[in-house]
Protein backbone atom coordinates (compact mmCIF):
# COMPACT_ATOMS: atom_id res chain seq x y z
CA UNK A 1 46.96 -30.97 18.79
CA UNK A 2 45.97 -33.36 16.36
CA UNK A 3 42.50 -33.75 18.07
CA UNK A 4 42.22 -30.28 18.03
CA UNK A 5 42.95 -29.53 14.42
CA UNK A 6 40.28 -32.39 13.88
CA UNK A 7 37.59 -30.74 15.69
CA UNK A 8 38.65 -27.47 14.14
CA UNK A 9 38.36 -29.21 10.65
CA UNK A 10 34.91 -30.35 12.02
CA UNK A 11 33.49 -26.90 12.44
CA UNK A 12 34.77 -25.47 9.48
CA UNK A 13 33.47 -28.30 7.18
CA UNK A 14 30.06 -27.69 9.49
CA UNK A 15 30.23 -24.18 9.21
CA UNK A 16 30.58 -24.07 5.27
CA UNK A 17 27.71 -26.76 5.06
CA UNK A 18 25.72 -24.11 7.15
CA UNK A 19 26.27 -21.53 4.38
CA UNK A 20 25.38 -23.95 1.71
CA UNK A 21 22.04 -24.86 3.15
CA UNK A 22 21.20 -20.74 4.04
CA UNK A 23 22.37 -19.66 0.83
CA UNK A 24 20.26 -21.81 -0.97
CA UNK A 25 17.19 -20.47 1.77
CA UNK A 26 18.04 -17.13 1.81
CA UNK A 27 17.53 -17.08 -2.39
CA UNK A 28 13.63 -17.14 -1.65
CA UNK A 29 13.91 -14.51 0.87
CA UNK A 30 13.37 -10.92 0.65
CA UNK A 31 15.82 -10.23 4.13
CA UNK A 32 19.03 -9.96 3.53
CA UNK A 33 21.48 -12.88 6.16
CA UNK A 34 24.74 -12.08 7.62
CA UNK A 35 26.93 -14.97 9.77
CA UNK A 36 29.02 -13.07 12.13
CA UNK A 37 31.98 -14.54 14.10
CA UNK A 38 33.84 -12.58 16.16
CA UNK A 39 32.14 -9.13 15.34
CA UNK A 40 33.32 -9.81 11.46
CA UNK A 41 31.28 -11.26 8.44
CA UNK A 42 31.97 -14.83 7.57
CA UNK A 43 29.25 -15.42 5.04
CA UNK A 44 26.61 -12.84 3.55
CA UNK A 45 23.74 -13.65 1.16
CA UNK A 46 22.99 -12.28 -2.26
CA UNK A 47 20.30 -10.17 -1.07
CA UNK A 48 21.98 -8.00 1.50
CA UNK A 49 25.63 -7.77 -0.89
CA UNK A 50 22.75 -5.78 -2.85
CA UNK A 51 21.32 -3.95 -0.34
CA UNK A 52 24.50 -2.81 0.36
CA UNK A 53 25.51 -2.23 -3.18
CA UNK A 54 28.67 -4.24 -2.79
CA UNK A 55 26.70 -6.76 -5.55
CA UNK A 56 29.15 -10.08 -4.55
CA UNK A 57 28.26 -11.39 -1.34
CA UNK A 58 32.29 -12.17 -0.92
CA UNK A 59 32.86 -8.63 -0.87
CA UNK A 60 31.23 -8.64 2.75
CA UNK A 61 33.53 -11.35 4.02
CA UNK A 62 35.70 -10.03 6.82
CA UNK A 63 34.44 -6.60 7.37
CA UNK A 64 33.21 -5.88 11.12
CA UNK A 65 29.46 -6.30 11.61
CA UNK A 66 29.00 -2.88 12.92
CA UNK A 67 30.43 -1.21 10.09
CA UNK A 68 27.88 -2.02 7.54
CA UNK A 69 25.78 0.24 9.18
CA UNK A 70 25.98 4.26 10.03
CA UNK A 71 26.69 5.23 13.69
CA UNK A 72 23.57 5.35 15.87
CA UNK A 73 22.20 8.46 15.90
CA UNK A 74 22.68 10.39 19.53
CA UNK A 75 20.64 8.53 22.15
CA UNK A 76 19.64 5.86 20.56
CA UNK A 77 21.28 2.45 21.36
CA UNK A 78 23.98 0.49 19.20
CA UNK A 79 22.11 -2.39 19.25
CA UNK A 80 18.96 -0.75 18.93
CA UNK A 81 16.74 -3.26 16.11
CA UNK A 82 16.21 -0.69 13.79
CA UNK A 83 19.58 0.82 12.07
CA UNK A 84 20.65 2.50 8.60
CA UNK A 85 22.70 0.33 6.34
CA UNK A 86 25.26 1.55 4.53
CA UNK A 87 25.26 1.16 0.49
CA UNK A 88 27.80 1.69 -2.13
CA UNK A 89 24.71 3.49 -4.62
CA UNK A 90 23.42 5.48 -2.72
CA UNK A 91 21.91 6.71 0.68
CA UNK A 92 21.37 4.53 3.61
CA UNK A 93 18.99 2.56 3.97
CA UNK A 94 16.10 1.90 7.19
CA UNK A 95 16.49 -2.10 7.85
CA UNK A 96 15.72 -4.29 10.27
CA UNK A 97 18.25 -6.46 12.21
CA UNK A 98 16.77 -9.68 13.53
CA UNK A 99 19.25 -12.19 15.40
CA UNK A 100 18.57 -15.82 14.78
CA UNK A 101 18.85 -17.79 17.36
CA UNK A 102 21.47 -18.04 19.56
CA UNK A 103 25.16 -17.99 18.96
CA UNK A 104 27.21 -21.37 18.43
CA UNK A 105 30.54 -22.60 16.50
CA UNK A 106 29.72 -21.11 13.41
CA UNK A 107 28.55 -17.83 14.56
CA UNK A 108 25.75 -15.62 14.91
CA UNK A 109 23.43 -15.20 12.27
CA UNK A 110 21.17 -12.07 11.66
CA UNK A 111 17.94 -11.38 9.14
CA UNK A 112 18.63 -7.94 7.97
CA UNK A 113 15.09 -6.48 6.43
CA UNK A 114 14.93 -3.35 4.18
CA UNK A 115 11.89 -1.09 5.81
CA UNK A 116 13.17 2.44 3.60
CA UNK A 117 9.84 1.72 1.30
CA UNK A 118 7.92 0.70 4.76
CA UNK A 119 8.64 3.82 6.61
CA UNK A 120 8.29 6.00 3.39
CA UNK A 121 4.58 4.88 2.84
CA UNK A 122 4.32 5.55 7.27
CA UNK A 123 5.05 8.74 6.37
CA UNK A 124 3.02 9.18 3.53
CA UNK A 125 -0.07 7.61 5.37
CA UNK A 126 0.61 10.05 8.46
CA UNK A 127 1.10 12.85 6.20
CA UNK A 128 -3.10 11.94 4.51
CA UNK A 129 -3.86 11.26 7.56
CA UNK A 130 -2.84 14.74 9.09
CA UNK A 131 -4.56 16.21 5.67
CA UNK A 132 -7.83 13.79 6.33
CA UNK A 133 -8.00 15.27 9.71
CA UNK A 134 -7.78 18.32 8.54
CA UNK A 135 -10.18 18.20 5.80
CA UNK A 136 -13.10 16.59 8.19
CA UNK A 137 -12.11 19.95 10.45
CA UNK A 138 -12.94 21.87 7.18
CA UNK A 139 -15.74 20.11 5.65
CA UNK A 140 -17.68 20.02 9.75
CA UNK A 141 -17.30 24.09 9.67
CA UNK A 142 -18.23 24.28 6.07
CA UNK A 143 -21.37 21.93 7.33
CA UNK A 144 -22.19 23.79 10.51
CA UNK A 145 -21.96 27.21 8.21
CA UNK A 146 -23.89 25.73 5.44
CA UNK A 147 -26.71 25.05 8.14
CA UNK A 148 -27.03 28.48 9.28
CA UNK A 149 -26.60 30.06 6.34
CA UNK A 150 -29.80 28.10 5.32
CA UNK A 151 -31.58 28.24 8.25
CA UNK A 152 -31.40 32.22 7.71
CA UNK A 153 -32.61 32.05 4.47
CA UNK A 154 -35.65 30.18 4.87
CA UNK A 155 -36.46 32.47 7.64
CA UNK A 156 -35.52 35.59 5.64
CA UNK A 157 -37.68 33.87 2.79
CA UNK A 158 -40.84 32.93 5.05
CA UNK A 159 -40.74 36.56 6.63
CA UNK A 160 -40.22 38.55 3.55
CA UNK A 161 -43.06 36.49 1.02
CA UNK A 162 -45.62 36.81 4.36
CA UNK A 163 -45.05 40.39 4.33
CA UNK A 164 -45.54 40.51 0.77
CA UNK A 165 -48.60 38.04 0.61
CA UNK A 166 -50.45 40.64 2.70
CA UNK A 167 -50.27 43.84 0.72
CA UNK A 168 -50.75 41.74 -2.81
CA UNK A 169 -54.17 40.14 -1.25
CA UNK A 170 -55.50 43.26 -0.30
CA UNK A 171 -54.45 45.14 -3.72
CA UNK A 172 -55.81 41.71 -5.56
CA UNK A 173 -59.33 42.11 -3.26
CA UNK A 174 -59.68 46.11 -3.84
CA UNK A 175 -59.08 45.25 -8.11
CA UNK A 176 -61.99 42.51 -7.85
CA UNK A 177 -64.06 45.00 -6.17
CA UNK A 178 -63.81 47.65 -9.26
CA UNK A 179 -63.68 45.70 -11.67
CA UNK A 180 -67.26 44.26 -10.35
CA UNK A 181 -68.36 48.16 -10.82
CA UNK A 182 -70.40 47.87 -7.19
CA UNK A 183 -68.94 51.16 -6.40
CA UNK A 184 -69.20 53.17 -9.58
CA UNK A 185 -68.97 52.39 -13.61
CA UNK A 186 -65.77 52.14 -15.18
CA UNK A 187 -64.38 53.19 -18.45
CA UNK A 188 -63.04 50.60 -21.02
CA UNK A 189 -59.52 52.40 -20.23
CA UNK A 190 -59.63 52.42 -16.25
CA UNK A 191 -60.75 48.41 -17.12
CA UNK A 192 -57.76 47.77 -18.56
CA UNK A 193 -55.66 49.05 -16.12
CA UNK A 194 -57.33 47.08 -13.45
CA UNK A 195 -56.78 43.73 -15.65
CA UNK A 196 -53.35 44.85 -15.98
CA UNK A 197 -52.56 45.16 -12.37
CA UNK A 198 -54.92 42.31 -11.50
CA UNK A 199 -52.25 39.96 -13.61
CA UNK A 200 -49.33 41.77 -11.80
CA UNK A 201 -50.62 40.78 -8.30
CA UNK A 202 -51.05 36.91 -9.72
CA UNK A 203 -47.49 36.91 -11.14
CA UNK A 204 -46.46 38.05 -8.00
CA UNK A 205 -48.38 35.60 -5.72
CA UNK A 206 -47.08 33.35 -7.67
CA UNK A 207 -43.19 34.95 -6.84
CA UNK A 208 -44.24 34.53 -3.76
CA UNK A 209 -45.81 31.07 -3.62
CA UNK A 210 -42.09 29.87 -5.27
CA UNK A 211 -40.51 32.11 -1.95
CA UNK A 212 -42.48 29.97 0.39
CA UNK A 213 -41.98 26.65 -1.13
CA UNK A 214 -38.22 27.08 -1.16
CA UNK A 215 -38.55 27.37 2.52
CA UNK A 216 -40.06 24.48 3.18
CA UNK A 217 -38.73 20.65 2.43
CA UNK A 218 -41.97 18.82 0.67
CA UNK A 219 -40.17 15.36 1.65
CA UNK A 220 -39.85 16.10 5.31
CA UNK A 221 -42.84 17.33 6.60
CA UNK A 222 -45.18 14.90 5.40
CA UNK A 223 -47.10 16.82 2.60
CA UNK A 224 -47.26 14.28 0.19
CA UNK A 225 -50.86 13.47 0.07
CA UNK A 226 -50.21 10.06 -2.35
CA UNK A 227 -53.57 8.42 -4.16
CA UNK A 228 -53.78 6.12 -7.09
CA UNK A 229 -55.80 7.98 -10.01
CA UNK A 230 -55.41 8.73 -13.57
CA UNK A 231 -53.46 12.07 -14.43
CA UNK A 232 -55.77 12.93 -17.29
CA UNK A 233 -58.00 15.08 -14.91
CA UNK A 234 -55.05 17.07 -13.16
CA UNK A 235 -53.32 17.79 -16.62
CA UNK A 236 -57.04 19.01 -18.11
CA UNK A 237 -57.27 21.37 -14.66
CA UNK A 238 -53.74 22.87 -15.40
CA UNK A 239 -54.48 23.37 -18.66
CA UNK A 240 -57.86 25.04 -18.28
CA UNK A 241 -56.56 27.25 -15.17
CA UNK A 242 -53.16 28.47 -17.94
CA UNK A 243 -55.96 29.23 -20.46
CA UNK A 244 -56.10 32.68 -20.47
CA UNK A 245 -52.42 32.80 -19.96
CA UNK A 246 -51.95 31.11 -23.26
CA UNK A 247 -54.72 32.94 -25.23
CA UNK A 248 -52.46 36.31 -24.12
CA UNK A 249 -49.85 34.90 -26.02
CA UNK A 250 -51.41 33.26 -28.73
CA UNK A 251 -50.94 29.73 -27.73
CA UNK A 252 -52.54 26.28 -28.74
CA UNK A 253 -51.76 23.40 -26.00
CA UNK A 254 -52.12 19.95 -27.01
CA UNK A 255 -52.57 16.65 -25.30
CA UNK A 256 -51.62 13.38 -26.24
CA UNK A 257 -52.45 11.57 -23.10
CA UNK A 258 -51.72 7.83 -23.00
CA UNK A 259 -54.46 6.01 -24.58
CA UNK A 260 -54.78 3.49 -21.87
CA UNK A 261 -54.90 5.87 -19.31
CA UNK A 262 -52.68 4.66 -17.38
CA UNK A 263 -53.34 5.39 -13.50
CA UNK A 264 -50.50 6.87 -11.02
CA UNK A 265 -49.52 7.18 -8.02
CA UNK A 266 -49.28 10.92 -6.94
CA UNK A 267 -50.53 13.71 -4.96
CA UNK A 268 -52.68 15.45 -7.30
CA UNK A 269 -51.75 19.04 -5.84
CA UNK A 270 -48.47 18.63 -5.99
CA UNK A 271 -48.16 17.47 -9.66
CA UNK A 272 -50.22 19.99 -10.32
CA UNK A 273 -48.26 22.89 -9.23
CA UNK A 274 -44.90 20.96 -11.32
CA UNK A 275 -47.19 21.17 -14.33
CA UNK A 276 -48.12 25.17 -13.52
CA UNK A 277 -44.27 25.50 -13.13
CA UNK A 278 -43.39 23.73 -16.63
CA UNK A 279 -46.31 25.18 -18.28
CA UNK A 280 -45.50 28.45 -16.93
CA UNK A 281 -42.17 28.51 -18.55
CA UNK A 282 -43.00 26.82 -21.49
CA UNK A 283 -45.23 30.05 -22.17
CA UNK A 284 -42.23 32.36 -21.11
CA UNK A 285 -40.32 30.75 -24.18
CA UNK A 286 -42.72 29.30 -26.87
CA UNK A 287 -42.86 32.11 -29.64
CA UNK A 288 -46.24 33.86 -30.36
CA UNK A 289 -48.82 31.58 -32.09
CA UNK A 290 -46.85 28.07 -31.36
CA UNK A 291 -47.66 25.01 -29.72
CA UNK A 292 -47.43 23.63 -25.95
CA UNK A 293 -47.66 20.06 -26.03
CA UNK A 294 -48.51 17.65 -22.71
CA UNK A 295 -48.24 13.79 -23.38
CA UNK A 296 -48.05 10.89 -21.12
CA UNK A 297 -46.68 7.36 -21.60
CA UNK A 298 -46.25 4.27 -19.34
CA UNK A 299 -42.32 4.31 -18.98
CA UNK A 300 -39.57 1.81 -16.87
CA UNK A 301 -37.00 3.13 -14.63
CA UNK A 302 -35.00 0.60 -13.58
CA UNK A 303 -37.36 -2.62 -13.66
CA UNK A 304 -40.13 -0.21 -11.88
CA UNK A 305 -43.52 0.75 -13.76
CA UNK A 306 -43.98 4.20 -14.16
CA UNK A 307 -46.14 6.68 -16.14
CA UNK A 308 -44.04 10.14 -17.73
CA UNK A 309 -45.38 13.20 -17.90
CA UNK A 310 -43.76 15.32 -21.34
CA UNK A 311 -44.20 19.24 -21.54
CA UNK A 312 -42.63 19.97 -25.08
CA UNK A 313 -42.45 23.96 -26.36
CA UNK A 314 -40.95 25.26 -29.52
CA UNK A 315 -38.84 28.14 -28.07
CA UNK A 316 -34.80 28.38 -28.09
CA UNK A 317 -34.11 25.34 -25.70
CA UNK A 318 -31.49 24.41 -23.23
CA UNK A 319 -28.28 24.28 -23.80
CA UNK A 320 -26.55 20.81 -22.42
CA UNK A 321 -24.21 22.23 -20.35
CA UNK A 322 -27.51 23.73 -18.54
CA UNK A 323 -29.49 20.28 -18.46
CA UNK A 324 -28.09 19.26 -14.67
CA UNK A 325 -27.87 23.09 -13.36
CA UNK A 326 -31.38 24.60 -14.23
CA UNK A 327 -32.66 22.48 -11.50
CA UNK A 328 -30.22 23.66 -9.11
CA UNK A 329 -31.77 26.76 -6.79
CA UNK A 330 -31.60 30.00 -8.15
CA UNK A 331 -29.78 29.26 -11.16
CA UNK A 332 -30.89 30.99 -14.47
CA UNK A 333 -29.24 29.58 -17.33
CA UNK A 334 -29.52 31.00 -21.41
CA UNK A 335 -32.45 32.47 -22.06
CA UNK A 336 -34.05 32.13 -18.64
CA UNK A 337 -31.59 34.51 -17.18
CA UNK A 338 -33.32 37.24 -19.32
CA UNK A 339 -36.64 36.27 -18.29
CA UNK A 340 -36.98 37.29 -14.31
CA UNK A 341 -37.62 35.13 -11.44
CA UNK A 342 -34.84 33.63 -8.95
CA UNK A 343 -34.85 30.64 -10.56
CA UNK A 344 -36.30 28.62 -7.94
CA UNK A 345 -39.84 27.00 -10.49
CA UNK A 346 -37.83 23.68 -11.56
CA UNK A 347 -35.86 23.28 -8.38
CA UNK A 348 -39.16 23.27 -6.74
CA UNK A 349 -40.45 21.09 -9.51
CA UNK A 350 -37.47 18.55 -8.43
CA UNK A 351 -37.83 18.57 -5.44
CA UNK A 352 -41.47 17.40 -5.76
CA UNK A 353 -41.04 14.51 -8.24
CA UNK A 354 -37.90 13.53 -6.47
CA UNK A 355 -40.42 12.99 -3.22
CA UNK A 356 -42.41 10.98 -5.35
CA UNK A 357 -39.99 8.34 -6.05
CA UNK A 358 -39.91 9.59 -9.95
CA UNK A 359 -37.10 11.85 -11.86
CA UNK A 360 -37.20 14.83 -14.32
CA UNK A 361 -35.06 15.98 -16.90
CA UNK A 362 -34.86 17.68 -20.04
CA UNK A 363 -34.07 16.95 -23.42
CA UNK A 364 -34.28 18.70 -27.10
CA UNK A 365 -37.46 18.36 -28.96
CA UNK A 366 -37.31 17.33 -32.28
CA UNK A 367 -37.93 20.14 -34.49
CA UNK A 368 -36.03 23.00 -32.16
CA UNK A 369 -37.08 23.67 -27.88
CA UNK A 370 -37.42 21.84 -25.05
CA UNK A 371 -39.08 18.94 -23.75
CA UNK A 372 -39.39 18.46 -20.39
CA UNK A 373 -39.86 15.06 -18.82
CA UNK A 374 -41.12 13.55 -15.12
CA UNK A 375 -41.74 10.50 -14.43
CA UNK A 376 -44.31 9.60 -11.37
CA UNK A 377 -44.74 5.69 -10.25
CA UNK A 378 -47.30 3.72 -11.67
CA UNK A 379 -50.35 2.59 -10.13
CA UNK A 380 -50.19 -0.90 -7.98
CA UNK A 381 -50.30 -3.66 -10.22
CA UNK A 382 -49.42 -2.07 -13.65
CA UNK A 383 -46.61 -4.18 -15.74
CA UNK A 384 -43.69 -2.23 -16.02
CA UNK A 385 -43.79 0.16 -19.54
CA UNK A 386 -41.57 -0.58 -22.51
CA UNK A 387 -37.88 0.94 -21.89
């Protein structure tokens, strides 16, 4: 007897070391431990007495194992790893129950690991990822209808401004053809009227040119035709071909071309038509008897020499919550929804500079209008401009 009392003395003494030593472990760990003997608590740690709400770990002591957590639900297993611990403040909670080893004199000792936050963000993730899945879905129709939509455009486009072209050349030809008088004089009135419709059928050639180009993507079928020459001769063309255009309205263009003429690099017949496009609506907005201004300046985008291109008017300007949509297609913003077209000139003028490697924008001009600004890259071997 008294041998046995002294080994029972033994494993008491052991056993209350043990819970000395893992109580002073478990304080560093986020699991919760339990020591079990018999199927009853013998020694819980801080941690789980809060999970379970009880708040002192002695509150534990002596209660079955099994009962700190809610009955399995129906099929699963009783000693199934993952079970829902009971709590005092509230609802039960998801947990993990690891055994630790094997059992011995002092029991059996379990790591008891809250998951509630775990499986809440599972479900959370599962739930985006459902909605991801769903979105892609969405976004690859959206695509696929997007595609078609604009393939039938362009084709309507191409089909409709070739069947226009046609009639406008031949109306065009027969006007040339009077107005030369080669079949019979003309009267100052029936002169006027074949001016008149002679600049109808070159507005609307020039409808029809912005129809075609819409249809087509300058980037991706190679038409950039890229040399390295000054832009004062381009800008003079432009401004020569507009002349009449601006004598109509009682315009005065001006250039203030970079004294250094600094050289680009460019396809002259593209940058020509972006000029045609800018000029064209400067003389839409610029009042009776004001001024057009073109300049150019060496100009740095980003460490990279380039050379702008500036076409300023004097009429009501753009309003900045236009300044990023007026490039868009078919968007008329302020004033320019008055003033006809689809709206297609500057997307087309975007699209061009953007093929060049350069950017455009607008901005106010000081004194009241717009001012219009490209930027093209500079020739090889020019020092980048001044920011």
């Amino acid at each position: 007897m008294n041998q046995g009392g002294a080994t029972h003395g033994r494993g008491a003494r052991g056993a209350a070391e043990l819970d000395r030593v893992v109580d002073r472990v478990a304080d560093g760990l986020a699991e919760g431990l339990v020591r079990c003997r018999d199927g009853r608590v013998v020694w819980a740690s801080r941690r789980l007495a809060d999970l379970t709400g009880e708040g002192d770990p002695r509150a534990l002591e002596g209660r079955p194992f099994r009962e700190l957590f809610e009955a399995p639900e129906e099929g699963a297993s009783a000693d199934a790893l993952e079970r829902a611990l009971r709590s005092r403040q509230g609802p039960a909670r998801r947990v993990l129950v690891v055994e630790c080893g094997p059992a011995g004199e002092a029991g059996e000792l379990y790591a008891i690991t809250d998951v509630t936050h775990l499986r809440r963000v599972e479900q959370e993730l599962l739930r985006a990822s459902r909605e991801l899945h769903r979105a892609n879905r969405e976004i690859a129709a959206l695509r696929e209808r997007l595609r078609r939509e604009s393939a039938e455009r362009e084709q309507i486009l191409t089909v409709v401004s070739h069947e226009l072209r046609t009639p406008v050349t031949v109306i065009a030809g027969y006007n040339r053809l009077l107005l030369s008088e080669r079949v019979g004089a003309l009267s100052e009135e029936q002169r006027r009227f074949l001016h008149e419709s002679t600049k109808s059928c070159q507005r609307l050639s020039a409808f029809i040119g912005n129809l075609l180009e819409a249809a087509r993507d300058v980037s991706a079928d190679g038409a950039l035709e890229v040399c390295e020459t000054s832009l004062r001769p381009t800008i003079e063309g432009v401004a020569a071909f507009l002349a009449p255009l601006l004598e109509e309205h009682r315009l005065t263009i001006a250039l203030d071309l970079d004294p250094a003429d600094t050289r680009a690099r460019f396809d002259p017949l593209r940058v020509e038509q972006v000029l045609t496009n800018l000029l064209g609506n400067a003389i839409k907005y610029t009042r009776p008897g004001g001024t057009i201004t073109i300049s150019t300046r060496p100009e740095r985008e980003e460490e990279r020499a380039m050379v702008s291109v500036a076409v300023e008017d004097d009429g009501p300007g753009v309003a900045p919550a236009d300044r990023e949509r007026i490039f868009e297609p078919y968007v008329r913003a302020g004033e320019a929804s008055r003033a006809g077209g689809l709206g297609l000139g500057l997307a087309i003028c975007q699209r061009i500079v953007l093929a060049h490697g350069g950017t455009i924008r607008v901005e106010d001009r000081p004194g009241g209008g717009s001012r219009f600004v490209f930027t093209l890259p500079a020739a090889t071997g020019v020092a980048p401009g001044r920011p």
